[in-house]
C-alpha atoms as a PDB file:
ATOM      1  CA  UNK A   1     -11.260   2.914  12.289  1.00  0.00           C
ATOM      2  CA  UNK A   2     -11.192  -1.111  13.278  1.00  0.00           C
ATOM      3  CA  UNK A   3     -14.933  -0.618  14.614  1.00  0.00           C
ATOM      4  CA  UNK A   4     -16.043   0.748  11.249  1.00  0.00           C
ATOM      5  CA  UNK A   5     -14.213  -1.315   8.963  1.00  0.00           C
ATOM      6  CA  UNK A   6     -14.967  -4.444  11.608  1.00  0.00           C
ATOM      7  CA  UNK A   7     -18.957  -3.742  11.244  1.00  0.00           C
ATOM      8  CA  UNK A   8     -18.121  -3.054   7.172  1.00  0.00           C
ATOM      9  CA  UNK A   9     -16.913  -5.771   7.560  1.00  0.00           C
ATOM     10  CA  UNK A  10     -19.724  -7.439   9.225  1.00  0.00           C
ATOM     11  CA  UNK A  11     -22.308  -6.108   7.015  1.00  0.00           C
ATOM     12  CA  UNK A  12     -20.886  -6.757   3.626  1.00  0.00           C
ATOM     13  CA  UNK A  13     -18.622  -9.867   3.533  1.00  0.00           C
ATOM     14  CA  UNK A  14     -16.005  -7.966   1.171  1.00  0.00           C
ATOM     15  CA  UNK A  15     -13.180  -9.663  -0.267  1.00  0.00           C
ATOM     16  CA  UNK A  16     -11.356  -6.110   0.026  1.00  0.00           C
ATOM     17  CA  UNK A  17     -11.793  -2.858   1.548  1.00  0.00           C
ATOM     18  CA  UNK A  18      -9.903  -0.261  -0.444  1.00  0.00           C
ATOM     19  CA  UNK A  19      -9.114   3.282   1.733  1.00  0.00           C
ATOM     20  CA  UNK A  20      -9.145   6.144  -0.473  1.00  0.00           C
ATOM     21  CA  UNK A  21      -9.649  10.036  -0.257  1.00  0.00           C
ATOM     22  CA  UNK A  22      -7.830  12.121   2.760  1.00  0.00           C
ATOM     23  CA  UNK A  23      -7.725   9.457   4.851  1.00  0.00           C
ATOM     24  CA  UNK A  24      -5.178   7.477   2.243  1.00  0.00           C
ATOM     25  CA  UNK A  25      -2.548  10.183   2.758  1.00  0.00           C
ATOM     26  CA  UNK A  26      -1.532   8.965   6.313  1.00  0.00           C
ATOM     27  CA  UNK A  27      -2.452   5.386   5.449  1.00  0.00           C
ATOM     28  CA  UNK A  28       1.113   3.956   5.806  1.00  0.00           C
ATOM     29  CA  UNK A  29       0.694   5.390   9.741  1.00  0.00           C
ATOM     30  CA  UNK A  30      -1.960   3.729  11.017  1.00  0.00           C
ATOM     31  CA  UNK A  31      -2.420   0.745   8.690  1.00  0.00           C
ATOM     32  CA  UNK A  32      -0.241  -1.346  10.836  1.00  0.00           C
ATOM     33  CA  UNK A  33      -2.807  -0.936  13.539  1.00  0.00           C
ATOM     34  CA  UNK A  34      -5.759  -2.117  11.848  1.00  0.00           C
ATOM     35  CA  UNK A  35      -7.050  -5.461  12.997  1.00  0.00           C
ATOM     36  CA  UNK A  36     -10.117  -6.400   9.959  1.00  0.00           C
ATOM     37  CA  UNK A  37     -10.214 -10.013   9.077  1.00  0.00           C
ATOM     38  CA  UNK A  38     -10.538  -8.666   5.405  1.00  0.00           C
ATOM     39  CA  UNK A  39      -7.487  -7.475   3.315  1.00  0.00           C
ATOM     40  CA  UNK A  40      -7.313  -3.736   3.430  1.00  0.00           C
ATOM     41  CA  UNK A  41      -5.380  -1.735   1.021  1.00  0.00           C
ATOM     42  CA  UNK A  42      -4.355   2.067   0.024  1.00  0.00           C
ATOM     43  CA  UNK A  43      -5.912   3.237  -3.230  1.00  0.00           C
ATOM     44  CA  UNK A  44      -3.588   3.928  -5.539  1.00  0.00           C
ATOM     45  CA  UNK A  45      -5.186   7.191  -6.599  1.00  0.00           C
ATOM     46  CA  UNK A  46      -4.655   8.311  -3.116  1.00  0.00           C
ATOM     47  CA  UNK A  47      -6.765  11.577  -2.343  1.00  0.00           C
ATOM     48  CA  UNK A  48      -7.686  11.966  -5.820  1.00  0.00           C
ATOM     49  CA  UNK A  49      -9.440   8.748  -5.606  1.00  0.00           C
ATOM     50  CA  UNK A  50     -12.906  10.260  -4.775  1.00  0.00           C
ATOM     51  CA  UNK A  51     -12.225  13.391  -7.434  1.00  0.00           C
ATOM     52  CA  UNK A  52     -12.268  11.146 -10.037  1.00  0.00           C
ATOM     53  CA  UNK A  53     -14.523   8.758  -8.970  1.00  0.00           C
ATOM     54  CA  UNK A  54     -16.942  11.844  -8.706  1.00  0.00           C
ATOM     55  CA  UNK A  55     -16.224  12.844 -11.998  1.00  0.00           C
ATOM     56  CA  UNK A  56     -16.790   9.475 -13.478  1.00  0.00           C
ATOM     57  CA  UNK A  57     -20.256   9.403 -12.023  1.00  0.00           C
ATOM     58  CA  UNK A  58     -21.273  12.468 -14.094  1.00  0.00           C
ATOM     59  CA  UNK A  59     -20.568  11.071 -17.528  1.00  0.00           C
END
């Protein structure tokens, strides 16, 4: 996860990477190893953060 988010990182100069979907269910787990230089935070839609996003798209 610190590669990818590292090379996101990299790539797109972010000011914030948000985590969303599954992968924001365990977030409180692993966050605490994550070494990015940018601020990284859980969305607060948790999994249903990609549902609706999905949704959103259609309309």
């Amino acid at each position: 996860m610190n590669v990818y988010l590292n090379h996101l990182n990299l790539l797109l100069s972010p000011d914030l990477i948000l985590i969303g979907g599954g992968v924001s269910k365990n977030f409180d787990l692993y966050s605490k190893y994550l070494n990015v230089k940018v601020k990284v935070e859980n969305a607060s839609l948790l999994n249903d953060a990609g549902i609706i996003g999905a949704a959103m798209s259609t309309v």
